[in-house]
Protein backbone atom coordinates (compact mmCIF):
# COMPACT_ATOMS: atom_id res chain seq x y z
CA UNK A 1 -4.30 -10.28 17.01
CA UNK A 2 -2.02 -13.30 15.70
CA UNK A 3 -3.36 -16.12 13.57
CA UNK A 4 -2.17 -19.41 14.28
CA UNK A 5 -2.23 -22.66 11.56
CA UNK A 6 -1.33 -25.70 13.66
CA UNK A 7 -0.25 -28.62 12.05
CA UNK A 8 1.85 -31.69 14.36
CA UNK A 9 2.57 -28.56 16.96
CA UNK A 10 1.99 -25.29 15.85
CA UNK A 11 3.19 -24.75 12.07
CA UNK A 12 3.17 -20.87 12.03
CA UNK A 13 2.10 -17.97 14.21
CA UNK A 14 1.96 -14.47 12.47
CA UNK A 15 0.37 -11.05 14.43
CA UNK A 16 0.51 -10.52 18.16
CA UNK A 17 -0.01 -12.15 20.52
CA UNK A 18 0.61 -12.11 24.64
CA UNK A 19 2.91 -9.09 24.16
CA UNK A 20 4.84 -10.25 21.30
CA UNK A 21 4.88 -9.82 17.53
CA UNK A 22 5.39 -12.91 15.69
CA UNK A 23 6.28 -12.64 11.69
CA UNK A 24 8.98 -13.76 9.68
CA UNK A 25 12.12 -12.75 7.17
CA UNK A 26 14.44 -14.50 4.80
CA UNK A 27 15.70 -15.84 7.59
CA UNK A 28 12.47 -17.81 8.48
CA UNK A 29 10.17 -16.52 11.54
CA UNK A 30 10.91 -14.79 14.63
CA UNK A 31 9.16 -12.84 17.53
CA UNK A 32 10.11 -9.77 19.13
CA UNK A 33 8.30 -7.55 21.68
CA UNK A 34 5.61 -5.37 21.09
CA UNK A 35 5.70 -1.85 21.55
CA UNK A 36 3.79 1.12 20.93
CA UNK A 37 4.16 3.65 18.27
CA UNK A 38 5.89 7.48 20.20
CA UNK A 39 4.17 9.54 18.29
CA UNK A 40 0.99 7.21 16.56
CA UNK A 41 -0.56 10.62 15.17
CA UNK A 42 1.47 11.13 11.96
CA UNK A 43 0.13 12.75 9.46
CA UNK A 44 0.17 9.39 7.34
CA UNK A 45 -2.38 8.07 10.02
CA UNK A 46 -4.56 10.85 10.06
CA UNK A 47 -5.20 10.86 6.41
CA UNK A 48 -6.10 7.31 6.64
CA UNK A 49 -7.96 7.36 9.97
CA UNK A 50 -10.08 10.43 8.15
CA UNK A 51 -10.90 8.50 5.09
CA UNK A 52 -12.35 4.88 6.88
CA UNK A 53 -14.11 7.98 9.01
CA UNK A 54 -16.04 8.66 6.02
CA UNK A 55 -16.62 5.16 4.83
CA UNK A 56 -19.53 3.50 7.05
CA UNK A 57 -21.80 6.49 5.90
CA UNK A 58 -21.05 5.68 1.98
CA UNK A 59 -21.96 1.94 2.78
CA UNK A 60 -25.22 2.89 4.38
CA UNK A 61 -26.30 4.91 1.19
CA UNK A 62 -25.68 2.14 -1.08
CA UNK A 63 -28.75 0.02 -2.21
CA UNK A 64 -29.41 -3.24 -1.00
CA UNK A 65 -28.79 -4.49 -4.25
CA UNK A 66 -25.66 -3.00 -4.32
CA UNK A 67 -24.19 -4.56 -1.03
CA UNK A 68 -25.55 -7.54 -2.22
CA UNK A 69 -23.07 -7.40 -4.86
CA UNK A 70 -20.38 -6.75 -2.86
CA UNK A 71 -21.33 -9.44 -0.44
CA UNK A 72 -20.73 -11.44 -3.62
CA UNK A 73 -17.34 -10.39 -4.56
CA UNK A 74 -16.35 -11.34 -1.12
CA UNK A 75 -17.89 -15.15 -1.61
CA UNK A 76 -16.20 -15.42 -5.14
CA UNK A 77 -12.83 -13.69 -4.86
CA UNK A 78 -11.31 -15.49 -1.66
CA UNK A 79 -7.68 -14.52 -0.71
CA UNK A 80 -4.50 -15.97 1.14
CA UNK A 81 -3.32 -15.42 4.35
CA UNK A 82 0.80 -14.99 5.41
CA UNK A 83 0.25 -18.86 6.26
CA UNK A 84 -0.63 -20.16 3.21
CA UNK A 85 -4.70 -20.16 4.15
CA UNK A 86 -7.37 -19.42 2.48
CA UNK A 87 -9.75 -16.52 3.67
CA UNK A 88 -12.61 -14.32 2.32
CA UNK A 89 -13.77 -10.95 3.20
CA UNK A 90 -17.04 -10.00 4.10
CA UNK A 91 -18.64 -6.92 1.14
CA UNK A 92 -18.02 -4.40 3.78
CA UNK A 93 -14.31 -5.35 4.23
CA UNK A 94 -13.64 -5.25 0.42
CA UNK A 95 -15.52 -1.70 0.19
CA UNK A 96 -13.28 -0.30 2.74
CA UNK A 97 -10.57 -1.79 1.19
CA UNK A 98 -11.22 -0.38 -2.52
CA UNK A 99 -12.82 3.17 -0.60
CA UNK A 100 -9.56 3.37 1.39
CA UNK A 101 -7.38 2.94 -1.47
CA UNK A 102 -9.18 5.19 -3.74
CA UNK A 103 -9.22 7.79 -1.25
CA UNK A 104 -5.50 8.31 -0.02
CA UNK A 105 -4.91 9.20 -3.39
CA UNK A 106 -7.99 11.64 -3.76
CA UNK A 107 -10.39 9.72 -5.84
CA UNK A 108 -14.18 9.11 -4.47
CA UNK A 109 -15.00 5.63 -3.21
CA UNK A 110 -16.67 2.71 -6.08
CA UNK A 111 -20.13 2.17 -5.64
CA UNK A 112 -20.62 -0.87 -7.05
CA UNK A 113 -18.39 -3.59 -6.44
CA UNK A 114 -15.19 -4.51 -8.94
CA UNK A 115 -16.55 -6.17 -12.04
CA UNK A 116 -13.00 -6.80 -13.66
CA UNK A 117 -9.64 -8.18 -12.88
CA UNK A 118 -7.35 -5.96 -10.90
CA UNK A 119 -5.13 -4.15 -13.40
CA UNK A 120 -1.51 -5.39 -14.15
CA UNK A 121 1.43 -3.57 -13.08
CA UNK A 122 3.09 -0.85 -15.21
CA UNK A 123 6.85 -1.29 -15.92
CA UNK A 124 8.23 1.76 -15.15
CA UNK A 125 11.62 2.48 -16.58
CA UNK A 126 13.31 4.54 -13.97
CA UNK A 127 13.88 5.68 -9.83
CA UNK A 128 15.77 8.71 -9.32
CA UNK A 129 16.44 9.59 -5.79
CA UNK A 130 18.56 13.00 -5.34
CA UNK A 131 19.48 16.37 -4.74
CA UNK A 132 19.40 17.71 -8.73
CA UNK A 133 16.66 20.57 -9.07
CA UNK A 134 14.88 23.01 -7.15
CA UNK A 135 13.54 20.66 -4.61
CA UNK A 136 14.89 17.33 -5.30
CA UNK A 137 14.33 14.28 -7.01
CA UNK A 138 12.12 11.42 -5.55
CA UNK A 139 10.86 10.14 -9.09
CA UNK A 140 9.94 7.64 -11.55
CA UNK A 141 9.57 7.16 -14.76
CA UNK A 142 7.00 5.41 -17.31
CA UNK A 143 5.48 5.44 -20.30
CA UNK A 144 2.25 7.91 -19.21
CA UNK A 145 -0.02 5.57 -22.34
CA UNK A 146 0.36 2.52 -20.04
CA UNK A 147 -1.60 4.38 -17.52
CA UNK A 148 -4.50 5.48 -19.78
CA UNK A 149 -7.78 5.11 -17.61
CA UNK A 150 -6.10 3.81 -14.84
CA UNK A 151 -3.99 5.62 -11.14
CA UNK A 152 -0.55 5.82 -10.23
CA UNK A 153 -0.36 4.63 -6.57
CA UNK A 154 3.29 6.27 -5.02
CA UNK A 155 4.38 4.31 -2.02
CA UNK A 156 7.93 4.77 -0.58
CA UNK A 157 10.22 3.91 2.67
CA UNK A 158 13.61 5.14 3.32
CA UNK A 159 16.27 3.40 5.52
CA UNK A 160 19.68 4.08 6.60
CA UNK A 161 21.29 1.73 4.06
CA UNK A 162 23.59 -1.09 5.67
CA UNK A 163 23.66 -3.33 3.06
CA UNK A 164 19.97 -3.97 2.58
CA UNK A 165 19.05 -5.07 -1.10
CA UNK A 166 14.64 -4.49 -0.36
CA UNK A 167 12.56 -3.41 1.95
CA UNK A 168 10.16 -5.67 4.07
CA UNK A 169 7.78 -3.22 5.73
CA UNK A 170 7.28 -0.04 6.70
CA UNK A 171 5.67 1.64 3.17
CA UNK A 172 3.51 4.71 2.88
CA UNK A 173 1.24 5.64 0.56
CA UNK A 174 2.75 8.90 -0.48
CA UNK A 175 0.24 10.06 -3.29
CA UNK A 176 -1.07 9.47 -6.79
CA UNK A 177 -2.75 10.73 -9.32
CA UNK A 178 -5.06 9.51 -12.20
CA UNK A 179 -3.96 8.93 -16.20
CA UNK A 180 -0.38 10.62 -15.12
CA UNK A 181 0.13 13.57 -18.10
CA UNK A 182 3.96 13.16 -18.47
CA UNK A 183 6.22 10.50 -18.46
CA UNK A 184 7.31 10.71 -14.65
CA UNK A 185 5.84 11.55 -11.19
CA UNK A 186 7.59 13.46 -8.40
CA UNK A 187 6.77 12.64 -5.25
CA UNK A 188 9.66 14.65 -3.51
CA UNK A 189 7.40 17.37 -1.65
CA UNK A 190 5.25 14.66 0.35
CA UNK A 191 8.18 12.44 0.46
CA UNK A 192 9.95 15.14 2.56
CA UNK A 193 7.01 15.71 4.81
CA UNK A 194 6.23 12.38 5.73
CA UNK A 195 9.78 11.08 6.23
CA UNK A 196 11.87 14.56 6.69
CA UNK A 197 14.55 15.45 4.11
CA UNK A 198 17.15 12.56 2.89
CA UNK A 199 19.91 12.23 4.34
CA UNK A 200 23.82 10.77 2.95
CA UNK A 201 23.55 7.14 3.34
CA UNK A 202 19.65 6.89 2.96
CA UNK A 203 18.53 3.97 0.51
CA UNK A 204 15.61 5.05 -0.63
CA UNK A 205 12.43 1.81 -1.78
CA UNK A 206 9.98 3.00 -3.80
CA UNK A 207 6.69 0.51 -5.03
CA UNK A 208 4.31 1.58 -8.08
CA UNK A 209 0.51 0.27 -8.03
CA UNK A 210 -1.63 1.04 -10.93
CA UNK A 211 -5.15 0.92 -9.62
CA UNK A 212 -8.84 0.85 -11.61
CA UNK A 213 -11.57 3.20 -10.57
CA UNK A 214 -12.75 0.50 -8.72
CA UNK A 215 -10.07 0.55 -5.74
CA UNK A 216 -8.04 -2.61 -7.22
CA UNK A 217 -4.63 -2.29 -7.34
CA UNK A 218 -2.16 -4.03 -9.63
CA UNK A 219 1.13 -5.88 -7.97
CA UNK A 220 4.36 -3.41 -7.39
CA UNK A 221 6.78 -2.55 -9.59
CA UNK A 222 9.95 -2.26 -7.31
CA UNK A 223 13.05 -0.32 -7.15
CA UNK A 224 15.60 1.24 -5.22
CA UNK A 225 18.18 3.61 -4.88
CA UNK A 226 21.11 5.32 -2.65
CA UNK A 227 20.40 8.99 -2.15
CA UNK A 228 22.88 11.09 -3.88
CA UNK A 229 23.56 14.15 -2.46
């Protein structure tokens, strides 16, 4: 589905729409056709399309009281849209949201809705993307105190590199794991089996969350690097 804001003609169309995609780039918007997925059952997919699975059965077992409260999260935290309007999600959308993101990376789903701030992002110090060790390197690196009572959320996307400086779309949610113990996490082994091993000339975009035990997740911390072989 596209969303449409029209202003003196139509101002912005983002989604699909009639058999096209409409969306934009530095370059300003653009359409191109849709298509479908080859193979749509990845195993990225099929992690998430388990976890929402389990999700409408954890909303029926909360309390009224409960949903009421995230009924009014939704009314008091309202959000933007890719044109510039304003939008709010009904209590059930945010606890999919939070459950979803709390279970690709193996925590349970919040019961009660968020009571605080989403977290800020960690600054981590370091990507390494290549071929030293055992297995690899698909890492970064942090201080592990700035993540005291809080996830690391792992996302990552690797392109053939022709030039490009970031990444628009096209991240996965590799992994994570709560109050990290060291100073780095290695995300090689699921790396390889979502995305297949690297490959010389692969630029490799990898975003950092840190997320509360409530689902919220902080904005990225970005990076990138050229796989060295």
């Amino acid at each position: 589905m596209a969303i449409v804001k029209f202003g003196g003609g139509v101002a912005g169309i983002r989604g699909t729409l009639a058999g096209n995609v409409y969306t934009a780039n530095g370059n300003g918007a653009y359409v191109r056709p849709w298509s479908r997925v080859h193979n749509p059952k990845t195993l990225y997919q099929t992690i998430n399309r388990l976890s929402v699975s389990l999700l409408p059965s954890a909303w029926r077992d909360l309390s009224s009281g409960d949903r009421a409260d995230w009924n009014a999260y939704g009314v008091a935290n309202p959000l933007t849209n890719k044109l510039g309007e304003t939008y709010k999600r009904t209590g059930w959308q945010w606890f999919v949201h939070c459950g979803q993101n709390m279970s690709v990376v193996g925590g349970a789903a919040p019961a009660t809705a968020p009571t605080v701030p989403a977290p800020a992002a960690v600054q981590c110090s370091e990507f390494v993307y290549d071929h030293t060790g055992l297995f690899g390197n698909c890492t970064v690196r942090f201080d592990s105190a700035d993540f005291t009572g809080l996830w690391i959320v792992f996302l990552f996307r690797p392109i053939p590199y022709s030039g490009n400086m970031s990444c628009p779309s096209g991240y996965r949610t590799i992994g994570g794991g709560y109050e990290p113990p060291y100073d780095q996490f290695n995300a090689v082994l699921l790396v390889n089996a979502f995305f297949g091993a690297p490959q010389v000339g692969w630029r490799g975009f990898v975003r950092i969350h840190t997320m509360d035990n409530q689902g919220l997740r902080s904005a990225a911390w970005a990076a990138s690097a050229d796989w060295t072989p």
